[in-house]
N, C-alpha and C. Protein backbone atom coordinates (compact mmCIF):
# COMPACT_ATOMS: atom_id res chain seq x y z
N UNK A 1 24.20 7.95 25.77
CA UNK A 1 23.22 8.41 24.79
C UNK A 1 23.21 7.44 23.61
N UNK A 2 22.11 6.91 23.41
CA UNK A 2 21.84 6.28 22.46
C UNK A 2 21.30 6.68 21.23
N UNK A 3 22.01 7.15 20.12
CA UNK A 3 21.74 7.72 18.88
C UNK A 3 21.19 6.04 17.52
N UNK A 4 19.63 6.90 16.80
CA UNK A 4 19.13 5.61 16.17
C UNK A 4 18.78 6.44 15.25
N UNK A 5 18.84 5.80 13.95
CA UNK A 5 18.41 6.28 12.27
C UNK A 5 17.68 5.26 12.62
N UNK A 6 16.55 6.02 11.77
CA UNK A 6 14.95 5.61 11.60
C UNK A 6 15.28 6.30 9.55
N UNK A 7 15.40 4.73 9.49
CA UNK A 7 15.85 5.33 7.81
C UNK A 7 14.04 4.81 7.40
N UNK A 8 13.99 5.18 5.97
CA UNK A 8 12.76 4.99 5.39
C UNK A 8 12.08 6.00 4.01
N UNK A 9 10.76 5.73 4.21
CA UNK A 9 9.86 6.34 3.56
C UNK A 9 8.64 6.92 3.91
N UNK A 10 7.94 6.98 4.09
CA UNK A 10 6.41 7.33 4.38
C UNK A 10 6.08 7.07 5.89
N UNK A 11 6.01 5.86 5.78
CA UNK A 11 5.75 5.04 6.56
C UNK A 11 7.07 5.37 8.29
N UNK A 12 8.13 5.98 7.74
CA UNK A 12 8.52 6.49 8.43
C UNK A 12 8.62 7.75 9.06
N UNK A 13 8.67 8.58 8.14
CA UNK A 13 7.93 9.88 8.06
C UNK A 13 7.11 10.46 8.70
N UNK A 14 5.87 9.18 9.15
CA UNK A 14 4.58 9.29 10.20
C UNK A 14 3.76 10.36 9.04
N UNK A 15 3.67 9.77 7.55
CA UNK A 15 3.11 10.62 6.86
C UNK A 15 1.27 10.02 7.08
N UNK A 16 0.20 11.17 7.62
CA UNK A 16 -1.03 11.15 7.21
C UNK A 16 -1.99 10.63 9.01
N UNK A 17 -0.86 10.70 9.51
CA UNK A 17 -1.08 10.31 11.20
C UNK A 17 -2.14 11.65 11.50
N UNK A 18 -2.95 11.58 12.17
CA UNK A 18 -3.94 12.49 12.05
C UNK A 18 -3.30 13.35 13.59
N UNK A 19 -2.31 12.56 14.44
CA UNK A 19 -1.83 13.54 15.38
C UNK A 19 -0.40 14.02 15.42
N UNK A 20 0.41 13.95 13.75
CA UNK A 20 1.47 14.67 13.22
C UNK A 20 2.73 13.66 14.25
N UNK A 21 2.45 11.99 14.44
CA UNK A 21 3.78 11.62 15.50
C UNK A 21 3.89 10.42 14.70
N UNK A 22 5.10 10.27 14.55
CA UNK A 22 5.37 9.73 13.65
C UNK A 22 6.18 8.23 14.84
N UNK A 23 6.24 7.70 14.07
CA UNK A 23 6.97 6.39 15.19
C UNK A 23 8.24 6.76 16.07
N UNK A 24 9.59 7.12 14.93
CA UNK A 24 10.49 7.92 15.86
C UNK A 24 10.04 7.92 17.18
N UNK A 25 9.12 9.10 17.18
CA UNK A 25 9.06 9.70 18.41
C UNK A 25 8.52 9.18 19.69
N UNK A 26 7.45 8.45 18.88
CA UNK A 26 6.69 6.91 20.07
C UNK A 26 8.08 6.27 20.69
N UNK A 27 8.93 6.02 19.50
CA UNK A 27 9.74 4.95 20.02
C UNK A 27 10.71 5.62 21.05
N UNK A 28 11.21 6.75 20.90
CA UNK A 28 12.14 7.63 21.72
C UNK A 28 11.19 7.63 23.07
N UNK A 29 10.28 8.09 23.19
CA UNK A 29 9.28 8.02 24.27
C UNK A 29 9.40 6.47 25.40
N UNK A 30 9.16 5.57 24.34
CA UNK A 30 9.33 4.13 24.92
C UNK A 30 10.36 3.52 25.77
N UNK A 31 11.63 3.77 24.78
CA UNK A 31 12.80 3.67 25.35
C UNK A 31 12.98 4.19 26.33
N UNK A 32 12.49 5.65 26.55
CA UNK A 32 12.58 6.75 27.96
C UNK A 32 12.06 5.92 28.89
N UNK A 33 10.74 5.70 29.03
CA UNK A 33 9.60 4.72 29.81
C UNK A 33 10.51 4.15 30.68
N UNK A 34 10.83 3.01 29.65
CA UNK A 34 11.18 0.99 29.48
C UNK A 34 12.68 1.17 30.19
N UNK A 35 13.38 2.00 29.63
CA UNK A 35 14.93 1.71 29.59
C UNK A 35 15.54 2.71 30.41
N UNK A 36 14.83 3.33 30.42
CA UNK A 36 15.59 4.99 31.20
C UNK A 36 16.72 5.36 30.64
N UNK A 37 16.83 5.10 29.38
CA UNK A 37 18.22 5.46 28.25
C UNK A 37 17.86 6.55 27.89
N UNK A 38 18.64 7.77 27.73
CA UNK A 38 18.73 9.19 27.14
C UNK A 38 18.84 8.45 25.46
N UNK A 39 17.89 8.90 24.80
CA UNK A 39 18.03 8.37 23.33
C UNK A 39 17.90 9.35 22.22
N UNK A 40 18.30 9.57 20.99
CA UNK A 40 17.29 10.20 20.00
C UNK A 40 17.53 9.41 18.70
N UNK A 41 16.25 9.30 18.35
CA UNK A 41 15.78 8.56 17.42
C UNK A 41 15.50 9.59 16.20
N UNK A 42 16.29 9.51 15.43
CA UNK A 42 16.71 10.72 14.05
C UNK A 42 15.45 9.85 13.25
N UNK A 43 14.69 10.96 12.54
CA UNK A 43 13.65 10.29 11.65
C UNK A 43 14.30 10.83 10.58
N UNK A 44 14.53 10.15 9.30
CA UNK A 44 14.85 10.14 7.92
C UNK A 44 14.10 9.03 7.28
N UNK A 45 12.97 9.67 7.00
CA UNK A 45 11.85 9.10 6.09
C UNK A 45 11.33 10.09 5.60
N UNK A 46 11.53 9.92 3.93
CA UNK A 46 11.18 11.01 3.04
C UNK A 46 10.01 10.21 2.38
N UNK A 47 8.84 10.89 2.21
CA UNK A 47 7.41 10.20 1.80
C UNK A 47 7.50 10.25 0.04
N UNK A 48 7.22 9.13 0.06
CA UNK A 48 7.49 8.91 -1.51
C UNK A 48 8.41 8.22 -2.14
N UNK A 49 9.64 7.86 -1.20
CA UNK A 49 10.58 7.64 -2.08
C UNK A 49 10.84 5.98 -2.42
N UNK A 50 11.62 5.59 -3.31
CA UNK A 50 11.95 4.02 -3.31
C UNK A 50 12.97 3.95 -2.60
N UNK A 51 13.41 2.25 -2.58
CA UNK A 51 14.73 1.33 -1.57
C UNK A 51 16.13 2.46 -2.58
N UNK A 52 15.61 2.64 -4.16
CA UNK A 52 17.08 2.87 -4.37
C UNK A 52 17.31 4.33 -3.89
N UNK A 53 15.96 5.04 -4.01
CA UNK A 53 16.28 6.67 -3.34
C UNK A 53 16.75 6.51 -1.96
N UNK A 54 16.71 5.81 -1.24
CA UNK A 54 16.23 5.61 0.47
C UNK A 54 18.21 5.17 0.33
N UNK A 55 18.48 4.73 -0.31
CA UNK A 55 19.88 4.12 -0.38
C UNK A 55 20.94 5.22 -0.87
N UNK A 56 20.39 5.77 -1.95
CA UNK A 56 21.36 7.02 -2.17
C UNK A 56 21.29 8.02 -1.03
N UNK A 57 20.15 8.23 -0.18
CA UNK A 57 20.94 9.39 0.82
C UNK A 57 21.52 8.80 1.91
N UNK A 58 21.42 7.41 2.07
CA UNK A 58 21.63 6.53 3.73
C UNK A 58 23.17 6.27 3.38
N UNK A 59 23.95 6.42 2.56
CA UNK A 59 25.01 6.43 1.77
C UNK A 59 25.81 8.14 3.00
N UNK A 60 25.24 9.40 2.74
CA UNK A 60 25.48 10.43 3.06
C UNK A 60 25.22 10.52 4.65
N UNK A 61 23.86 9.99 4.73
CA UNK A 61 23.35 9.81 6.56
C UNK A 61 24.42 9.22 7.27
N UNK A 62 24.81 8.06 6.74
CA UNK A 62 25.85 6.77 7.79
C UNK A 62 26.65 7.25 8.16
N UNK A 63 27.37 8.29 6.59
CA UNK A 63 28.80 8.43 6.59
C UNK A 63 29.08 9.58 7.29
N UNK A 64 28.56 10.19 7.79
CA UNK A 64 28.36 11.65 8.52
C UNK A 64 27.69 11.66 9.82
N UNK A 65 27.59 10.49 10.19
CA UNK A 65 27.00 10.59 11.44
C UNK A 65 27.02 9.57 12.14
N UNK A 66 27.29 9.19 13.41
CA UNK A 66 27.86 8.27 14.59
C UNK A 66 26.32 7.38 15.10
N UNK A 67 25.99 6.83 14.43
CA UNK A 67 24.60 5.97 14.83
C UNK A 67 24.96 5.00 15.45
N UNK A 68 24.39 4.48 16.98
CA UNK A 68 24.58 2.96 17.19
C UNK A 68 23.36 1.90 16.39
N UNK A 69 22.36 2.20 16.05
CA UNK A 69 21.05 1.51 15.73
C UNK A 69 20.75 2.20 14.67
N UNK A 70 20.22 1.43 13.04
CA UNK A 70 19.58 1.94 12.29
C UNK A 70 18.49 0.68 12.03
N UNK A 71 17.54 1.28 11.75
CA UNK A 71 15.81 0.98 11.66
C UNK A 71 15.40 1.03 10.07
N UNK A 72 15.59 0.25 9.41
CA UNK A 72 15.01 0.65 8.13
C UNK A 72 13.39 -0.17 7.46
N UNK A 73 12.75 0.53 7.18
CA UNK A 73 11.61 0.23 6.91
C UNK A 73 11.57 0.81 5.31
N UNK A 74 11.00 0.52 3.84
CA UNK A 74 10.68 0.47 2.46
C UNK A 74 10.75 -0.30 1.83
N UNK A 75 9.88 -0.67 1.00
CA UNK A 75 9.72 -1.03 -0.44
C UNK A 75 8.43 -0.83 -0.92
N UNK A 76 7.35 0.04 0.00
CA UNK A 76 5.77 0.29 -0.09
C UNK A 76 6.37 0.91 -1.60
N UNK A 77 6.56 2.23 -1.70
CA UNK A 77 6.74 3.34 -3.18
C UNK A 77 7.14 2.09 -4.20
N UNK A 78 8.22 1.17 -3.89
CA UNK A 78 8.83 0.15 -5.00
C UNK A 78 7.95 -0.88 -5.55
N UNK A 79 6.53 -0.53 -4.74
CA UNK A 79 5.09 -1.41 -5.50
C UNK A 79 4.70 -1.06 -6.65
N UNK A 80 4.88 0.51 -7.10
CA UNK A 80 4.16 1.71 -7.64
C UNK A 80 4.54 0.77 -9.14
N UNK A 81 6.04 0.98 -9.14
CA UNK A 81 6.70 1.03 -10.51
C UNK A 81 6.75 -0.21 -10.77
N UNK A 82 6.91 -1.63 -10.53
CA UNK A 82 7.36 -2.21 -9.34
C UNK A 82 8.86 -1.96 -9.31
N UNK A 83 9.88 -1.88 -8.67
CA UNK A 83 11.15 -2.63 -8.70
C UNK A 83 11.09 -3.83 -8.91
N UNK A 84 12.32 -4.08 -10.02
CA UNK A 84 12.06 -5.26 -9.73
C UNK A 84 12.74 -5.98 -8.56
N UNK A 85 12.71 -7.29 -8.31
CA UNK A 85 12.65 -8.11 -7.19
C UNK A 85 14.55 -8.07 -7.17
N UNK A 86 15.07 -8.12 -7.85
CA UNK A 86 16.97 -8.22 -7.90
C UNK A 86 17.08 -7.38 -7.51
N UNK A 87 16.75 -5.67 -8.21
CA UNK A 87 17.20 -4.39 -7.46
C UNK A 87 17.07 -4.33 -6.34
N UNK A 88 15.88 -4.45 -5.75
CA UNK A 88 15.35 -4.67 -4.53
C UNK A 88 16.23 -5.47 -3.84
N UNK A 89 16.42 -6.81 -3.63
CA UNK A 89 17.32 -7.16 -3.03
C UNK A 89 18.53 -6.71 -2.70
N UNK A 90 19.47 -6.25 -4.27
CA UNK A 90 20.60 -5.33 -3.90
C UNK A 90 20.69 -4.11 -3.29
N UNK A 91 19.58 -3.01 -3.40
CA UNK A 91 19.21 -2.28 -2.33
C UNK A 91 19.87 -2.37 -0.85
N UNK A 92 18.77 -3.64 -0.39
CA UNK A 92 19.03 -4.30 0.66
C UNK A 92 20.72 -4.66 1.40
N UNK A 93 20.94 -5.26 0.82
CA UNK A 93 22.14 -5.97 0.76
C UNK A 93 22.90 -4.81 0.96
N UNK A 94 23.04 -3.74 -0.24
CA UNK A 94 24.41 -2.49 0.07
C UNK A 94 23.94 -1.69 1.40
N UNK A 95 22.59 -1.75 1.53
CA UNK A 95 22.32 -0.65 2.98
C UNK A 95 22.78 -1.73 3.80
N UNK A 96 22.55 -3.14 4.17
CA UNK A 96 23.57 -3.39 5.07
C UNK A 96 24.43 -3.57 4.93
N UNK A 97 25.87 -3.27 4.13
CA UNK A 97 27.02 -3.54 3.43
C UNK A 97 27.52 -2.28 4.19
N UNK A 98 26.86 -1.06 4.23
CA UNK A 98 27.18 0.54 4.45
C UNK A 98 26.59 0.18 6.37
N UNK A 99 25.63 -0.47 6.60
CA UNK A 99 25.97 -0.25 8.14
C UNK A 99 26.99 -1.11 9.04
N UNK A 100 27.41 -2.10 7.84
CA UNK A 100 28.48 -2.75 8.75
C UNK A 100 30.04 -2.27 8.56
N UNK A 101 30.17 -1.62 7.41
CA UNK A 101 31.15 -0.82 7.26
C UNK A 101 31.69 0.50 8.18
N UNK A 102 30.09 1.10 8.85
CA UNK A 102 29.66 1.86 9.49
C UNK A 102 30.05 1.31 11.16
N UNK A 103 29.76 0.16 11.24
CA UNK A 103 29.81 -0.32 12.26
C UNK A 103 28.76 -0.18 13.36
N UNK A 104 27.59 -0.22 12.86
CA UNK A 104 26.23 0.29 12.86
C UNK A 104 25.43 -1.48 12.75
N UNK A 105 24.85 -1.40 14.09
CA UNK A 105 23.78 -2.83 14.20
C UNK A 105 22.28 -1.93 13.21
N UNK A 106 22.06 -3.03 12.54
CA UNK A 106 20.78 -2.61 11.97
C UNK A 106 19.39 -3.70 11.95
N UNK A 107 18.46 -3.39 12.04
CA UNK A 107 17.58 -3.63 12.25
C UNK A 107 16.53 -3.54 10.79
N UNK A 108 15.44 -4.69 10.47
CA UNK A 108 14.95 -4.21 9.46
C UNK A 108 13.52 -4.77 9.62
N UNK A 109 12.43 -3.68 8.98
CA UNK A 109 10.83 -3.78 9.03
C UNK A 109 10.26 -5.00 8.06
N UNK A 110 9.95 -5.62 8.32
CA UNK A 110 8.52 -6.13 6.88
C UNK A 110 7.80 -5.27 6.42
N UNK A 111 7.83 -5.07 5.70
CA UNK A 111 6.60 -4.00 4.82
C UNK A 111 4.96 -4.79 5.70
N UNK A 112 4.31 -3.42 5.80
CA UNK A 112 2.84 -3.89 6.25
C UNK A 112 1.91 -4.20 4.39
N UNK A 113 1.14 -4.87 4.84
CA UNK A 113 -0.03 -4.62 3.49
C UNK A 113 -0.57 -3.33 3.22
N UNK A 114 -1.50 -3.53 1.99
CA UNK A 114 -1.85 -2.37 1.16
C UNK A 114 -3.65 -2.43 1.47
N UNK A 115 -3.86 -1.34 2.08
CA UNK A 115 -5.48 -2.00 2.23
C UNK A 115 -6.36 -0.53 1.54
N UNK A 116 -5.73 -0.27 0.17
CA UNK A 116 -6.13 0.83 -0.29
C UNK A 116 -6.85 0.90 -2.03
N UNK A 117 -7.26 1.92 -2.27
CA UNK A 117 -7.28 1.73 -3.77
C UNK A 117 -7.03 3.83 -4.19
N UNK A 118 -5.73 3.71 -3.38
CA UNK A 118 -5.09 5.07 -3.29
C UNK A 118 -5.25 5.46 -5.18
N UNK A 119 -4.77 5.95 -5.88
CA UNK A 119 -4.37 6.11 -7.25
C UNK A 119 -2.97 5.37 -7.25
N UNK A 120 -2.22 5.90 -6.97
CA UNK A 120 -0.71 4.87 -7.62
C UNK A 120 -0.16 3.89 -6.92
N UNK A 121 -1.82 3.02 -6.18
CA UNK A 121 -0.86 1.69 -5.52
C UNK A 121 -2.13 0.88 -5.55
N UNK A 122 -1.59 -0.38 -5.67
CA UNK A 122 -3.04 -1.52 -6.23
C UNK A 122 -2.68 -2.60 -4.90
N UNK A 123 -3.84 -2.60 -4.61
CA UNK A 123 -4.15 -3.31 -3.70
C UNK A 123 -3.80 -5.22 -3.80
N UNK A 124 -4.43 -5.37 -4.72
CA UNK A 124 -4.05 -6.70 -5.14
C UNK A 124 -2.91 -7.39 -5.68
N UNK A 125 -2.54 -6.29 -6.63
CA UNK A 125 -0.26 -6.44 -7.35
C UNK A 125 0.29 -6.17 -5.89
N UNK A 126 -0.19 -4.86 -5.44
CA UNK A 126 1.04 -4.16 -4.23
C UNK A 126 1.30 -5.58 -3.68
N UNK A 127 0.06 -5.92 -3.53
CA UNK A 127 0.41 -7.51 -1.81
C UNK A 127 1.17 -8.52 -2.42
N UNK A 128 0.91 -8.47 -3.73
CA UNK A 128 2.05 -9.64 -3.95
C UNK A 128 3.49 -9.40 -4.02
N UNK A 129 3.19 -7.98 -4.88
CA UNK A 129 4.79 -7.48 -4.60
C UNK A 129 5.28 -7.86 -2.98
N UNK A 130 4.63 -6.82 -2.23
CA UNK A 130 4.85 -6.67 -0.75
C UNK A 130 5.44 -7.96 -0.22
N UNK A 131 4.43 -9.20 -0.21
CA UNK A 131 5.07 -10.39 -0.19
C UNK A 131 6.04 -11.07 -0.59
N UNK A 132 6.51 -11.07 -1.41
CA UNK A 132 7.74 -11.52 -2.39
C UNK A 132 8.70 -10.23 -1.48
N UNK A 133 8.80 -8.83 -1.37
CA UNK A 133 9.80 -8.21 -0.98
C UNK A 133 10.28 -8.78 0.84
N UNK A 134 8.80 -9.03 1.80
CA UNK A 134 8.87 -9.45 2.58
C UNK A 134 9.72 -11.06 2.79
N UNK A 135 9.46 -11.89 1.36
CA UNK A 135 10.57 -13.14 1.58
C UNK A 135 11.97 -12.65 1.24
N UNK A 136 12.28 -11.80 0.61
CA UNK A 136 13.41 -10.98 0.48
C UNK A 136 14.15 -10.84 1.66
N UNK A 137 13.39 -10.08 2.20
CA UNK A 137 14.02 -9.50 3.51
C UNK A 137 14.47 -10.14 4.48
N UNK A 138 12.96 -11.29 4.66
CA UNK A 138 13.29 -12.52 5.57
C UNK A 138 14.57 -13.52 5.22
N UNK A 139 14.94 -13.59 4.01
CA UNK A 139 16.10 -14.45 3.60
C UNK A 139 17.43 -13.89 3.68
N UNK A 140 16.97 -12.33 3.40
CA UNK A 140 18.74 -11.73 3.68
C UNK A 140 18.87 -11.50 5.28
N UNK A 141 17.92 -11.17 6.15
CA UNK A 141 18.15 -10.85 7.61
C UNK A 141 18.79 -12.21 8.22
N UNK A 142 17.79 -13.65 7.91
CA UNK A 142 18.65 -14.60 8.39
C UNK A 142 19.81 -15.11 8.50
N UNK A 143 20.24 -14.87 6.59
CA UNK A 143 21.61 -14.90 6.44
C UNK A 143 22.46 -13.99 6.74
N UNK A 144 22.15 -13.09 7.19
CA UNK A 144 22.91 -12.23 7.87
C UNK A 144 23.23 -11.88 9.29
N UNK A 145 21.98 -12.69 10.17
CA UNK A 145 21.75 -12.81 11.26
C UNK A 145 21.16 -11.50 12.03
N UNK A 146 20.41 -10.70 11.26
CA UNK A 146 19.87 -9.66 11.45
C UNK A 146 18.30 -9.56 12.40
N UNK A 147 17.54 -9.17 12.77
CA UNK A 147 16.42 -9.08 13.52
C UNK A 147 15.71 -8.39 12.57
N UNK A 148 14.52 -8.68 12.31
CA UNK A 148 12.96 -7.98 11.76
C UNK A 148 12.15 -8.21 12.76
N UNK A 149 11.37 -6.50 12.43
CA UNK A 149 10.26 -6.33 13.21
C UNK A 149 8.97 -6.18 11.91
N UNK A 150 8.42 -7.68 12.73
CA UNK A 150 7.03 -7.75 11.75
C UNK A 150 6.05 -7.13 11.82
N UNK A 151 5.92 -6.13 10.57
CA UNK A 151 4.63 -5.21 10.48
C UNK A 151 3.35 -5.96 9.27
N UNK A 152 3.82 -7.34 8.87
CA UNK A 152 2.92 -8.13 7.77
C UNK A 152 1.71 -8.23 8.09
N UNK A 153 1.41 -8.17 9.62
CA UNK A 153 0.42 -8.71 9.65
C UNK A 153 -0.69 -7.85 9.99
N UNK A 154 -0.32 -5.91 10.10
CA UNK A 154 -0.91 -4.88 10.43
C UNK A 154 -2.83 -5.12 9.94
N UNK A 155 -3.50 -4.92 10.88
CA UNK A 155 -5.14 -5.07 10.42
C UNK A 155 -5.46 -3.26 9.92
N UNK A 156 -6.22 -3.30 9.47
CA UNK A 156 -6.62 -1.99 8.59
C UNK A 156 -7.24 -1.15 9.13
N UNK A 157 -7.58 -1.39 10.90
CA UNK A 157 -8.00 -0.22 11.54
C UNK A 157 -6.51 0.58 12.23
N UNK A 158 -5.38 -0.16 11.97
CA UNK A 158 -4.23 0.64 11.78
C UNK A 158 -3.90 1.72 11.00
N UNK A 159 -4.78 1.94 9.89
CA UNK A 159 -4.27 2.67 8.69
C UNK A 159 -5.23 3.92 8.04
N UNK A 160 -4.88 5.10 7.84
CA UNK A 160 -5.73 6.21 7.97
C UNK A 160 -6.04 5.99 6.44
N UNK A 161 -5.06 5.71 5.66
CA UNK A 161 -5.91 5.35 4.10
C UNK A 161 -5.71 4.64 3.62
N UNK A 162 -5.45 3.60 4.09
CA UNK A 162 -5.37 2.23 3.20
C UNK A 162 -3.81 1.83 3.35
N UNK A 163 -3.18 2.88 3.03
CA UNK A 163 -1.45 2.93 2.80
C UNK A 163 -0.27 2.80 4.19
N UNK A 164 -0.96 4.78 4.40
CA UNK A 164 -0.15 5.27 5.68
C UNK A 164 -1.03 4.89 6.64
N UNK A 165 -0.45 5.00 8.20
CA UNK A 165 -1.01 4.64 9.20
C UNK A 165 -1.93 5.78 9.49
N UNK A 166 -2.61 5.47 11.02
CA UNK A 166 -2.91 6.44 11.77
C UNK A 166 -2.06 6.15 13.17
N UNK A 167 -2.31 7.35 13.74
CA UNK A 167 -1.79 7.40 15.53
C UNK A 167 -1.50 5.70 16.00
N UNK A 168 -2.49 5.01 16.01
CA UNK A 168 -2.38 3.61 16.60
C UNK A 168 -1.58 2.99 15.90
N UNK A 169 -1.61 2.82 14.39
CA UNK A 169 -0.83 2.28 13.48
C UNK A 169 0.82 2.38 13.82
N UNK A 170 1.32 3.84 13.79
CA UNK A 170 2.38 4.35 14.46
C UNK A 170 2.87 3.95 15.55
N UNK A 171 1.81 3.75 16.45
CA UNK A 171 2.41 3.82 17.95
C UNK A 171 2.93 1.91 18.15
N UNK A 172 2.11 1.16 17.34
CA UNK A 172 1.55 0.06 17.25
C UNK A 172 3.60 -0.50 16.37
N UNK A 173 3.42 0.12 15.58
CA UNK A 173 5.03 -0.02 15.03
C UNK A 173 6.35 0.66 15.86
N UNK A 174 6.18 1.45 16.80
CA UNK A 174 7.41 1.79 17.88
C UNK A 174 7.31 0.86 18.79
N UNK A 175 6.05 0.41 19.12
CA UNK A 175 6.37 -1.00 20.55
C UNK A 175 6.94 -2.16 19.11
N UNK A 176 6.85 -2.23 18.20
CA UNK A 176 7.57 -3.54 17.32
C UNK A 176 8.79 -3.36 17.47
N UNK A 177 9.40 -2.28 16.68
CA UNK A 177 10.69 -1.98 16.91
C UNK A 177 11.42 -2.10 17.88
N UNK A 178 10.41 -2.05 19.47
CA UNK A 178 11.13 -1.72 20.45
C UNK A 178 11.40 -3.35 20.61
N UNK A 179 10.30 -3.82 20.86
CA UNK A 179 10.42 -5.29 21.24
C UNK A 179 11.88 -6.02 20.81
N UNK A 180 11.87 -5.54 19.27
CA UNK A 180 13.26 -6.68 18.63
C UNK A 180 14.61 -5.37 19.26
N UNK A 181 14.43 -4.34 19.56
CA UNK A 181 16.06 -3.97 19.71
C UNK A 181 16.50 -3.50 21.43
N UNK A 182 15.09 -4.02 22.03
CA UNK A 182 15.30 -3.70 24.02
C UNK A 182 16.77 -3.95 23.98
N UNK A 183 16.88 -5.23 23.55
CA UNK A 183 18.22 -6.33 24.30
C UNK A 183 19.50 -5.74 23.66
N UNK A 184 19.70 -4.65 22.78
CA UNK A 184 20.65 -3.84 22.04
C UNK A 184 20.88 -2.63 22.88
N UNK A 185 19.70 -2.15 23.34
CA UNK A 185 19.88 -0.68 23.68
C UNK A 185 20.64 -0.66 24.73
């Protein structure tokens, strides 16, 4: 049995999917398909939150629970305020500090773009933020020798409002995930 944290935010959550399935569950599905592995894919994505909220409970998640694979996808909410770009990084850095302590392979998302003009997220700041967090990520995964699954380049008939996905969007991010962690499972 293959046990996987699907850590996150929104975006993990499967918040605004017009058929309530959130990736998790695509991806548990996939693995069934592809691998014929008995799996469950734990969704812990709370909608709304930032890298440092997403870090204070993955702190409690790790330590309490026997994961071989964690999945982390955020920094969309850390556009809002912005974080800045250091926190953000350290974020990063202690959630994988806590899965290798854990002894936990982890895996990490690119943030997709912003193709919205929601109220508390700007389309034009978010992407730069987004970008700058995305070279973030890309610089600590390498040096760490970590795998990302690229969601940068998501087109906007992925996305039910600009932000969150829809069904395809979702399903479209469990074959990503799957792709970078087949050779793990």
């Amino acid at each position: 049995m293959i046990k996987i944290l699907c850590l996150g935010d929104s975006l993990t959550n499967g918040a605004r999917n017009e058929f309530f399935r959130d990736y998790p569950i695509e991806l548990s599905q996939i693995i069934n398909e592809k691998k014929k592995i008995p799996n469950l894919c734990f969704n812990e994505g709370v909608n709304g939150e930032t890298s440092s909220e997403i870090l204070k409970r993955a702190t409690k998640i790790i330590n309490n629970n026997n994961y071989d694979i964690i999945l982390f996808l955020a920094g969309t909410n850390d556009t809002k305020i912005p974080i800045p770009e250091k926190i953000y990084q350290k974020n990063i850095i202690q959630l994988i500090n806590l899965a290798k302590v854990s002894d936990t392979k982890i895996f990490i998302g690119l943030l997709p773009p912003i193709f919205s003009g929601l109220p508390c997220y700007s389309q034009k700041e978010g992407n730069k933020i987004i970008n700058r967090y995305n070279k973030i990520l890309k610089d600590i995964s390498k040096k760490n020798n970590i795998k990302c699954a690229d969601f940068s380049n998501f087109k906007e008939r992925f996305y039910s409002d600009g932000v969150h996905l829809n069904y395809k969007g979702y399903l479209e991010m469990a074959q990503k995930w799957y792709l970078i962690i087949k050779n793990d499972l």
